[in-house]
Protein backbone atom coordinates (compact mmCIF):
# COMPACT_ATOMS: atom_id res chain seq x y z
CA UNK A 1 -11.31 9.99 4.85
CA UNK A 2 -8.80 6.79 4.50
CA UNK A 3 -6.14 7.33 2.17
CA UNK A 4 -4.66 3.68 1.03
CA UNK A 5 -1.34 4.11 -1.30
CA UNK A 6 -1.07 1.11 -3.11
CA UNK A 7 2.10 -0.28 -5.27
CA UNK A 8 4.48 -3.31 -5.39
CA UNK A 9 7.30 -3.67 -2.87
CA UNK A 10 9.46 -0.50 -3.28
CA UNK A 11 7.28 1.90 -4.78
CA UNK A 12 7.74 4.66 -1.51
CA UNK A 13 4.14 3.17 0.17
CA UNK A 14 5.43 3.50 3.94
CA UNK A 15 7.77 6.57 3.29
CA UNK A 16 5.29 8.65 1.55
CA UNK A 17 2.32 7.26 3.85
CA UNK A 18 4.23 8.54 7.14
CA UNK A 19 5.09 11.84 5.59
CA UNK A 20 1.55 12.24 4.19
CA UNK A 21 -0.11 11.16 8.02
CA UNK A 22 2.16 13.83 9.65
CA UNK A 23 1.54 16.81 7.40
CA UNK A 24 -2.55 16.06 7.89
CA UNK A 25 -2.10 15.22 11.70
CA UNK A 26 -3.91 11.89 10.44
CA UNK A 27 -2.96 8.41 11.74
CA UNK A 28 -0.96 6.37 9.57
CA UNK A 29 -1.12 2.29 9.33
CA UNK A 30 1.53 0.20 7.76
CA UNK A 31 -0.12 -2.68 6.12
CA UNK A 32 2.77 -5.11 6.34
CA UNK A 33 2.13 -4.82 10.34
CA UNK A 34 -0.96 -6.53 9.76
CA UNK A 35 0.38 -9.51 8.65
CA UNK A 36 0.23 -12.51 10.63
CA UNK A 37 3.78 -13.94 11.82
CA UNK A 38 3.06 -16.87 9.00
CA UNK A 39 3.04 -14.84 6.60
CA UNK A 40 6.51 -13.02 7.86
CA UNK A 41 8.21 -16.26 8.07
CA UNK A 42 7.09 -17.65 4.77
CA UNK A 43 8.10 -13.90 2.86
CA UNK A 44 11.11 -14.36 4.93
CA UNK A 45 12.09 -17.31 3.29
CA UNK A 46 11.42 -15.72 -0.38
CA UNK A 47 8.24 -17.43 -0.41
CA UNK A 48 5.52 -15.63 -2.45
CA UNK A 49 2.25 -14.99 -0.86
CA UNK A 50 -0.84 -16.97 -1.90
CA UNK A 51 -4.53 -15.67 -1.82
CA UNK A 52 -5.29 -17.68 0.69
CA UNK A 53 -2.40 -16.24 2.78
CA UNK A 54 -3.35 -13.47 1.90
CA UNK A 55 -7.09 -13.15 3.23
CA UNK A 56 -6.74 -13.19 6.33
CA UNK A 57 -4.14 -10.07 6.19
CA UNK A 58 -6.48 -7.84 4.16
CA UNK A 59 -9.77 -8.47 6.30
CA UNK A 60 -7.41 -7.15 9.19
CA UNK A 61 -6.92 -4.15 7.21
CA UNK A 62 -10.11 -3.99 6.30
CA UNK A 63 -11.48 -4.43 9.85
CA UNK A 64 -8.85 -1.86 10.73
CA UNK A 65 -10.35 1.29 8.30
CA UNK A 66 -13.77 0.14 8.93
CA UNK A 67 -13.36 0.85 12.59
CA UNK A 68 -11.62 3.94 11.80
CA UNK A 69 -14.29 5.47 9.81
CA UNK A 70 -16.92 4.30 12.25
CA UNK A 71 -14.84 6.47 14.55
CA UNK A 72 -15.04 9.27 12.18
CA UNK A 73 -11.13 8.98 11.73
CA UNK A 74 -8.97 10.09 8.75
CA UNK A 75 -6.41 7.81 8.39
CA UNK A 76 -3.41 6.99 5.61
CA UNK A 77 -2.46 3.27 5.10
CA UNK A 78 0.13 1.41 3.14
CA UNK A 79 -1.14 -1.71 1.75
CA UNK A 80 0.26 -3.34 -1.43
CA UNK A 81 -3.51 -4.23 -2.57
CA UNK A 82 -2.22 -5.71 -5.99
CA UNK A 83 -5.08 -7.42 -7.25
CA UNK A 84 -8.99 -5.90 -8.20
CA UNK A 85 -10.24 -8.68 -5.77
CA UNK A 86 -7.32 -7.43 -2.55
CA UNK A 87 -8.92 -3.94 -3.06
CA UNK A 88 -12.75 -4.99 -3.83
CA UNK A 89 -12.49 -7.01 -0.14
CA UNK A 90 -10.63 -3.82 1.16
CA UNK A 91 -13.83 -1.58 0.24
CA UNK A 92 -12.35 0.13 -2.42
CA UNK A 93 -14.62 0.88 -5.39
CA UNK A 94 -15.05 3.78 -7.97
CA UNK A 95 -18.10 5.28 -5.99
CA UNK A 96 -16.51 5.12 -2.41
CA UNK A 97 -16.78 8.27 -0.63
CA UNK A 98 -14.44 7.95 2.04
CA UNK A 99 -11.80 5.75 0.90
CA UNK A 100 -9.46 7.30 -2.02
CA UNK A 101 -6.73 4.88 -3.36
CA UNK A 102 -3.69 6.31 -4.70
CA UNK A 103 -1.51 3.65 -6.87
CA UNK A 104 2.34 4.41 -6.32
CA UNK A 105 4.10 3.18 -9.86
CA UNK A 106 7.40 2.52 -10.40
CA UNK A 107 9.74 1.18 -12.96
CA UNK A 108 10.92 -2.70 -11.99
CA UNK A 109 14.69 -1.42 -11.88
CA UNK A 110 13.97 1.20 -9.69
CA UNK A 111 11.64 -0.63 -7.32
CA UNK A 112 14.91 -3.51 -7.40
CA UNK A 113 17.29 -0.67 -6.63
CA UNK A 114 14.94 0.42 -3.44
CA UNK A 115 14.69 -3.10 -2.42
CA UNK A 116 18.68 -3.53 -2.43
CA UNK A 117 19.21 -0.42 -0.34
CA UNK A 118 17.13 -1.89 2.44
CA UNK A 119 18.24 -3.26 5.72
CA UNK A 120 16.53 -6.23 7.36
CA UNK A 121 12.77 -6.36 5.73
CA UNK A 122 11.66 -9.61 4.80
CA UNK A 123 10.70 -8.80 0.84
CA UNK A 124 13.15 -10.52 -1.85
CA UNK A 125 14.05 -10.06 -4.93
CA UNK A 126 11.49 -13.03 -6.35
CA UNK A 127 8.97 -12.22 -4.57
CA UNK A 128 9.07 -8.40 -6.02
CA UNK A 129 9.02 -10.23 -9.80
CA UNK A 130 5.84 -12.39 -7.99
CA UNK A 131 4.00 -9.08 -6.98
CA UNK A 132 4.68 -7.35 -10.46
CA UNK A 133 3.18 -10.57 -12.10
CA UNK A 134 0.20 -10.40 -9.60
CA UNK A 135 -0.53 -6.71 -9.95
CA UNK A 136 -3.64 -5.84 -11.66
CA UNK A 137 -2.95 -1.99 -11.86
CA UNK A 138 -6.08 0.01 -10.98
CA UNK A 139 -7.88 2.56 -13.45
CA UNK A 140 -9.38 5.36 -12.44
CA UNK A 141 -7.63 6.18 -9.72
CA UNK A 142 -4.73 8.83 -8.90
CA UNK A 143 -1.28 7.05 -10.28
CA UNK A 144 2.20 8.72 -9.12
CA UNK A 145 4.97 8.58 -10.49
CA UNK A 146 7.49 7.16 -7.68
CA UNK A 147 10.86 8.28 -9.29
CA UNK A 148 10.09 11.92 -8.12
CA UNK A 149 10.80 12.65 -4.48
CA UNK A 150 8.62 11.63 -1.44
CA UNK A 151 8.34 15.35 -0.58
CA UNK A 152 7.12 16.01 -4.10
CA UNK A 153 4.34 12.80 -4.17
CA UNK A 154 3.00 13.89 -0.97
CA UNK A 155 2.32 17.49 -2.43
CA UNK A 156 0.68 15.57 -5.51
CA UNK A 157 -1.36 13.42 -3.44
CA UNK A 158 -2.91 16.75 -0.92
CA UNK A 159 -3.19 18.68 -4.25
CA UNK A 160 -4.83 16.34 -6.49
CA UNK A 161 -7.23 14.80 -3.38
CA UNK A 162 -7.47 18.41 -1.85
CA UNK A 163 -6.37 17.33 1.75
């Protein structure tokens, strides 16, 4: 099984993903390590992401879980995946099997506040109002609420997927 935990900048995706991966002794994939070093420098410079930047980054990720479940690998990754057509490309449908998406959600002020208290990452201020206008928030899926404690979302997530 790949878990992917989706949400804007902020929302907990890499601190819950890495807590999640070592309590199921499953391997754990930060989707911003994906990205090519374009796409760094152009974030870097507070420049939102276009689709087109964009595709190149999610087929990695998507090349990435295919292999793993060809390998018969559980996996967790962190991917943003805003839009229906990021997560369509990624695999991720209603009737997939193997692939459970889990939407992180936070408030804008509190997904600002996380972004503040960072130290060296690339994502800006703008470019968290650009992903909030981007997001097409997924139905039918498990949604967490991110103001609760990364301890407490990961016992969510295993309880509510049954991992």
């Amino acid at each position: 099984m790949i878990v992917l935990l989706m949400g804007p900048a902020g929302s907990g995706k890499t601190t819950v993903g890495n807590l999640l991966a070592a309590q199921l002794s499953w391997e754990f994939a930060d989707g911003d390590d994906f990205h090519p070093p374009a796409n760094i420098a152009k974030m870097s410079r507070g420049i939102p992401l276009t689709d087109e930047d964009r595709l190149p980054w999610l087929k990695s990720i998507r090349d990435a879980m295919e292999q793993w479940q060809a390998l018969g690998k559980n996996a967790v990754i962190a991917c943003s995946a805003l839009k229906r057509s990021y997560r369509a490309l990624l695999g991720i449908h209603p009737n997939a099997k193997n692939v459970k998406l889990v939407y992180l959600k936070g408030s804008y002020d509190l997904l600002l506040e996380r972004l503040h208290s960072r130290k060296g990452h690339y994502m800006k201020e703008q470019m968290l109002v650009s992903q909030l206008a981007d997001l097409e928030e997924p139905e039918d899926v498990l949604t967490i609420d991110v103001s609760k404690p990364p301890e407490e979302i990961v016992s969510e997530i295993r309880k509510e997927l049954s991992v």
